[in-house]
Protein backbone atom coordinates (compact mmCIF):
# COMPACT_ATOMS: atom_id res chain seq x y z
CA UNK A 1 100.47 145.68 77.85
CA UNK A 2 99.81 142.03 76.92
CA UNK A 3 102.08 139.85 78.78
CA UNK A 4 102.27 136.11 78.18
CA UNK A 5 104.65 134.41 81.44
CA UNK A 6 106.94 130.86 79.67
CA UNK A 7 107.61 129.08 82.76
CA UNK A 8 109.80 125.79 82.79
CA UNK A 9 110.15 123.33 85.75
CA UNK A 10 113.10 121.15 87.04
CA UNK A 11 112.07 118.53 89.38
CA UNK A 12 112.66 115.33 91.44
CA UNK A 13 110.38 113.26 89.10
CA UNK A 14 107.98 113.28 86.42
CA UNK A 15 105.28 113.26 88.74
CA UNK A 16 103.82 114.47 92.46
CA UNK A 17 105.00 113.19 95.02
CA UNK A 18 108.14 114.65 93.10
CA UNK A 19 108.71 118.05 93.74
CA UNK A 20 109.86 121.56 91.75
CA UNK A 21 113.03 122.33 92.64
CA UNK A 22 113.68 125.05 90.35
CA UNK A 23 110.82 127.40 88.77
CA UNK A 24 112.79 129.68 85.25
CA UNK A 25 110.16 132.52 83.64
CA UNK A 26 110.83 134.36 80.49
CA UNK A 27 107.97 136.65 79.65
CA UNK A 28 106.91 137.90 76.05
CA UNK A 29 105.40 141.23 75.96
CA UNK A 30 103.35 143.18 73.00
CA UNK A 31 104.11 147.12 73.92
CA UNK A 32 102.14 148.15 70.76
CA UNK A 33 104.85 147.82 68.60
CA UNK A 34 104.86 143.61 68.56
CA UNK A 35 106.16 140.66 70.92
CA UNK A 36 109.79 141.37 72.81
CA UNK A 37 111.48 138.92 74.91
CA UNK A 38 110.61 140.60 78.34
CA UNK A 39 112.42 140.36 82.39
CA UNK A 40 113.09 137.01 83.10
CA UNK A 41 114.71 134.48 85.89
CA UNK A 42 114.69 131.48 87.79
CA UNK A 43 114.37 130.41 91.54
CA UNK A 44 116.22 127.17 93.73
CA UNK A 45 113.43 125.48 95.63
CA UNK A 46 113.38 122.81 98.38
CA UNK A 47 113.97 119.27 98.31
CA UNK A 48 114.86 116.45 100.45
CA UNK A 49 116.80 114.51 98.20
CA UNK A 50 117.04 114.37 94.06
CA UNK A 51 117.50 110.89 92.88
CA UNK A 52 120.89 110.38 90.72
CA UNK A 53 119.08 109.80 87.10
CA UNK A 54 116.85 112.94 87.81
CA UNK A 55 121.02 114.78 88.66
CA UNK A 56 121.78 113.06 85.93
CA UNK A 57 119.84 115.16 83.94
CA UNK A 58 119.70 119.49 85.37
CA UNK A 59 122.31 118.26 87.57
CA UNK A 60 120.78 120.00 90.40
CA UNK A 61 121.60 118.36 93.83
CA UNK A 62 120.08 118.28 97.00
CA UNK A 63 123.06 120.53 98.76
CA UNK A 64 122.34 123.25 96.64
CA UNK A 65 118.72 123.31 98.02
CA UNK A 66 119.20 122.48 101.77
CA UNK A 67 118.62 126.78 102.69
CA UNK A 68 115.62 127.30 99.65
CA UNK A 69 112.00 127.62 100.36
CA UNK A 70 109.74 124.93 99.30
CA UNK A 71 108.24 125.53 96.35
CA UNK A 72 104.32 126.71 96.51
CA UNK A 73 102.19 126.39 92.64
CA UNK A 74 99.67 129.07 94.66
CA UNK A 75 102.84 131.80 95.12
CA UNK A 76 103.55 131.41 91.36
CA UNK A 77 100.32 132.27 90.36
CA UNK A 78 100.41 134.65 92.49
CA UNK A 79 103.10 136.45 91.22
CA UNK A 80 101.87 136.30 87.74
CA UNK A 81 98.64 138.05 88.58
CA UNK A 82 100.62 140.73 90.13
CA UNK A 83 102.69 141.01 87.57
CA UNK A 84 99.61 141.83 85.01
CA UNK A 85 100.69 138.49 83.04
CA UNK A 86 97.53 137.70 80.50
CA UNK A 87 98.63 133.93 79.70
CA UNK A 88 100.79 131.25 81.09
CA UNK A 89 103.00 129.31 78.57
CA UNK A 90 104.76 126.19 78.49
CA UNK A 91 106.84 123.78 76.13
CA UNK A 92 104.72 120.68 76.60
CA UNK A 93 102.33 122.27 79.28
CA UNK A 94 101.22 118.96 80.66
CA UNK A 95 104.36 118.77 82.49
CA UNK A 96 104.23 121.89 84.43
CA UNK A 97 100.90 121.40 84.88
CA UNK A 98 101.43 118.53 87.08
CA UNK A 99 102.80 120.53 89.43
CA UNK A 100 101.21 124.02 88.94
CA UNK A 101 98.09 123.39 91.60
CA UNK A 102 94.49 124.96 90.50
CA UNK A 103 94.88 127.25 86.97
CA UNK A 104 94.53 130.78 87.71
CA UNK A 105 95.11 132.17 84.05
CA UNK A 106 94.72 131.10 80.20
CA UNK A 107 97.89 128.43 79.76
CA UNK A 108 99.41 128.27 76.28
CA UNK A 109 101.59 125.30 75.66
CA UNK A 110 103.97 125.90 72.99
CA UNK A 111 104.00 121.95 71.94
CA UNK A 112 100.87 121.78 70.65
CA UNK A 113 101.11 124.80 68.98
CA UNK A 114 104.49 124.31 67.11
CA UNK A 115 102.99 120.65 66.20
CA UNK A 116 100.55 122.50 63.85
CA UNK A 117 102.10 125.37 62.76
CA UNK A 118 105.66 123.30 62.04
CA UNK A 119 104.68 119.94 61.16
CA UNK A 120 107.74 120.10 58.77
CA UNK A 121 110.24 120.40 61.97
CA UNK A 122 112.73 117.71 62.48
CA UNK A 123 111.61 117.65 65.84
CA UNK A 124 109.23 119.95 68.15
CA UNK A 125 111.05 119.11 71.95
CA UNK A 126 112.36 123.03 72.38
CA UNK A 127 116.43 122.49 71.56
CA UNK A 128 115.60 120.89 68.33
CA UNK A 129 113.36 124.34 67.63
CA UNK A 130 115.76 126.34 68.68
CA UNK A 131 118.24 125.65 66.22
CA UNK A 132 115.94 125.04 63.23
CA UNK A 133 113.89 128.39 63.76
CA UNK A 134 117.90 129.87 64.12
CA UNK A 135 119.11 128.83 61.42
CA UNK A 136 116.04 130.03 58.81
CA UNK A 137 116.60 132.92 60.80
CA UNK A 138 113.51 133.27 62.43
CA UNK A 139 114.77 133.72 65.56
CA UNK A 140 118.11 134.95 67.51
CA UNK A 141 118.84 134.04 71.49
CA UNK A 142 121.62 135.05 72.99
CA UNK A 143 123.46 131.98 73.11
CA UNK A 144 125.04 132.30 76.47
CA UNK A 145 121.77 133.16 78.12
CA UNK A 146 120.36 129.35 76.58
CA UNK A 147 123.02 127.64 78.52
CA UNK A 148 123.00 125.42 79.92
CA UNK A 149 120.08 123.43 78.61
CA UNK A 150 117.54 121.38 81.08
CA UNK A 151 117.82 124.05 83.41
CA UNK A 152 114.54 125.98 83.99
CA UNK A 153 116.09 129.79 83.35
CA UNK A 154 117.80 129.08 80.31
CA UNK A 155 115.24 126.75 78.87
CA UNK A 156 112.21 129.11 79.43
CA UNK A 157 114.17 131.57 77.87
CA UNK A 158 114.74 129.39 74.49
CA UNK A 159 111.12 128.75 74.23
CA UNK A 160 110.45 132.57 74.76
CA UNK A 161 111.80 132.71 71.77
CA UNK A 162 109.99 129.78 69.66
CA UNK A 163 106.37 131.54 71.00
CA UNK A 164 107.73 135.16 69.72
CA UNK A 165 107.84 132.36 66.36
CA UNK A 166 104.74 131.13 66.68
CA UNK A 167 103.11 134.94 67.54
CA UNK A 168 104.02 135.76 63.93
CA UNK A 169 101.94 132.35 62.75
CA UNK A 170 98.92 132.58 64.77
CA UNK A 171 97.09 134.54 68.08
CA UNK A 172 97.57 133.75 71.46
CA UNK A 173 93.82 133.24 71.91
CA UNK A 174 94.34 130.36 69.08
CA UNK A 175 97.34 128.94 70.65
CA UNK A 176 94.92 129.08 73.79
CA UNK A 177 92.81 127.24 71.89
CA UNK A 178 94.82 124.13 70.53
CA UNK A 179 96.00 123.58 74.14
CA UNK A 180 92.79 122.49 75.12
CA UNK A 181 92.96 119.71 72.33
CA UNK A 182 95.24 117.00 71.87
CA UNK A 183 98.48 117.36 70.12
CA UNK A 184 97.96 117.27 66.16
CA UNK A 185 100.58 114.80 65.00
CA UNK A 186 102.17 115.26 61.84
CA UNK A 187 102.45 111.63 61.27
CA UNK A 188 101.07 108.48 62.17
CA UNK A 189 103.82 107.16 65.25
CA UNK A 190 102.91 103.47 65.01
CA UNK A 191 102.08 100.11 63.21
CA UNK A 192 103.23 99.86 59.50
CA UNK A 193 102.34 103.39 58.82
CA UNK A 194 104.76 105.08 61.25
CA UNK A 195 105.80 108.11 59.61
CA UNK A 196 103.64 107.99 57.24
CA UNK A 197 100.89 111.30 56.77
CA UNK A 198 97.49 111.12 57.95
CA UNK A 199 96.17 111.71 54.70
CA UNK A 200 97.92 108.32 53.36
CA UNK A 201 97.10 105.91 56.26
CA UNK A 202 94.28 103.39 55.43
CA UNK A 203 91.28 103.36 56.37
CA UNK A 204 91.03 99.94 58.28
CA UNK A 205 93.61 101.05 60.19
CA UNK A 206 92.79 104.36 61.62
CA UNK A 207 89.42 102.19 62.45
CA UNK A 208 91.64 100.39 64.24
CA UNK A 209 93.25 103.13 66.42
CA UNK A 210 89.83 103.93 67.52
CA UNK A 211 88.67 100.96 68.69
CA UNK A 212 91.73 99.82 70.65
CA UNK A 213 93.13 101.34 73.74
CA UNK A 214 96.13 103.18 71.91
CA UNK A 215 96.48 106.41 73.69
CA UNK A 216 94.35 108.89 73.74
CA UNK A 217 96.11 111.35 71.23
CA UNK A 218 96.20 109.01 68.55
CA UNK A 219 92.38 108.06 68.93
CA UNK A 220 91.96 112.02 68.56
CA UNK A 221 93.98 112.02 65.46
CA UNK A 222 93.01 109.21 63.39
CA UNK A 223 89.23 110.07 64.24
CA UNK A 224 90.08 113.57 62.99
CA UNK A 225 91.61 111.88 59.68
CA UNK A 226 88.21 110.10 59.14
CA UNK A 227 86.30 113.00 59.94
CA UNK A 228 87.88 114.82 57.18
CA UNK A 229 87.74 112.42 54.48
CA UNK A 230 83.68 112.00 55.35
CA UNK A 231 83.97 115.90 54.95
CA UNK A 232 85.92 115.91 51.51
């Protein structure tokens, strides 16, 4: 049975040395019949201390953690390739992947993928998904099971439910795909043409982009503009 694994992190930072501190999973399995929202759960891991605007946020605290194990990227895998899962996913996979140790499996991240098969959304950060795909009825979570947000159960769980989305708009092996690329913005994010489409920004400008260290995503993009007007 194809079995894609959504994991979410909560940690004491945005970066090692900060650690996990609590590891959610939702899976999404195909049992012939299409994608279903499959077992899912989340684990309390180890930490020393959890600095107040990082509380501030899951609201996680160092008490609750004093008797958990430390958290280990090489057990998670692990447990993945025991469970028979085919593909790792994540909202905004570069996150997790700070923190996930060497990739055992094909990693989806759900980001990227919503950026180009949504560019319409509002917004693509998961709670903004959530209640746009909801309310064109594209998808139904149990509400009490998405609560409460910024914790790593409930949000794997809500972006379970944006990939079973996305699965009706494109493979996994394409969503696979766009992960190894940078994210396709829907609009330009800076300068005089912020929020403006790619399509209208001038030339000179996405020139620009290019040759100045603006980050790397937007080099990708405006080069990819160009590259399609030479084409056209």
């Amino acid at each position: 049975m194809p079995r894609i694994r959504v994991i979410d992190y909560e940690t004491t930072g945005m970066e090692p040395p900060a650690v996990v501190i609590e590891h959610g999973y939702c899976d999404v399995e195909n049992d012939g019949d299409g994608w279903r929202i499959g077992p899912r759960g989340s684990f309390l891991y180890r930490a020393e201390a959890v600095p107040p605007e990082v509380r501030a946020v899951h609201h996680i605290c160092a008490a609750d953690l004093h008797d958990k194990p430390s958290f280990d990227p090489a057990g998670m895998w692990s447990d993945c390739l025991v469970d028979g899962i085919n593909v790792v996913a994540a909202h905004n996979l570069d996150f997790e992947a700070r923190f996930s140790g060497e990739q055992k499996l094909p990693v989806l991240c759900t980001l990227k993928a919503a950026l180009r098969v949504w560019p319409e959304a509002p917004a693509h950060n998961n709670g903004t998904l959530r209640y746009w795909l909801e309310d064109q009825g594209l998808i139904a979570p149990e509400p009490d099971a998405c609560m409460p947000p910024h914790r790593a159960g409930p949000d794997a769980y809500v972006t379970a439910h944006i990939l079973l989305a996305l699965l009706t708009k494109a493979t996994a092996a394409e969503m696979v795909a766009w992960t190894k690329e940078p994210r396709v913005l829907p609009t330009c994010p800076i300068g005089e043409w912020r929020g403006k489409r790619w399509a209208d920004v001038d030339a000179g400008f996405l020139r620009w982009m290019i040759n100045k260290p603006v980050e790397a995503d937007l080099v990708w993009n405006a080069r990819r503009e160009l590259d399609r007007r030479r084409a056209a």
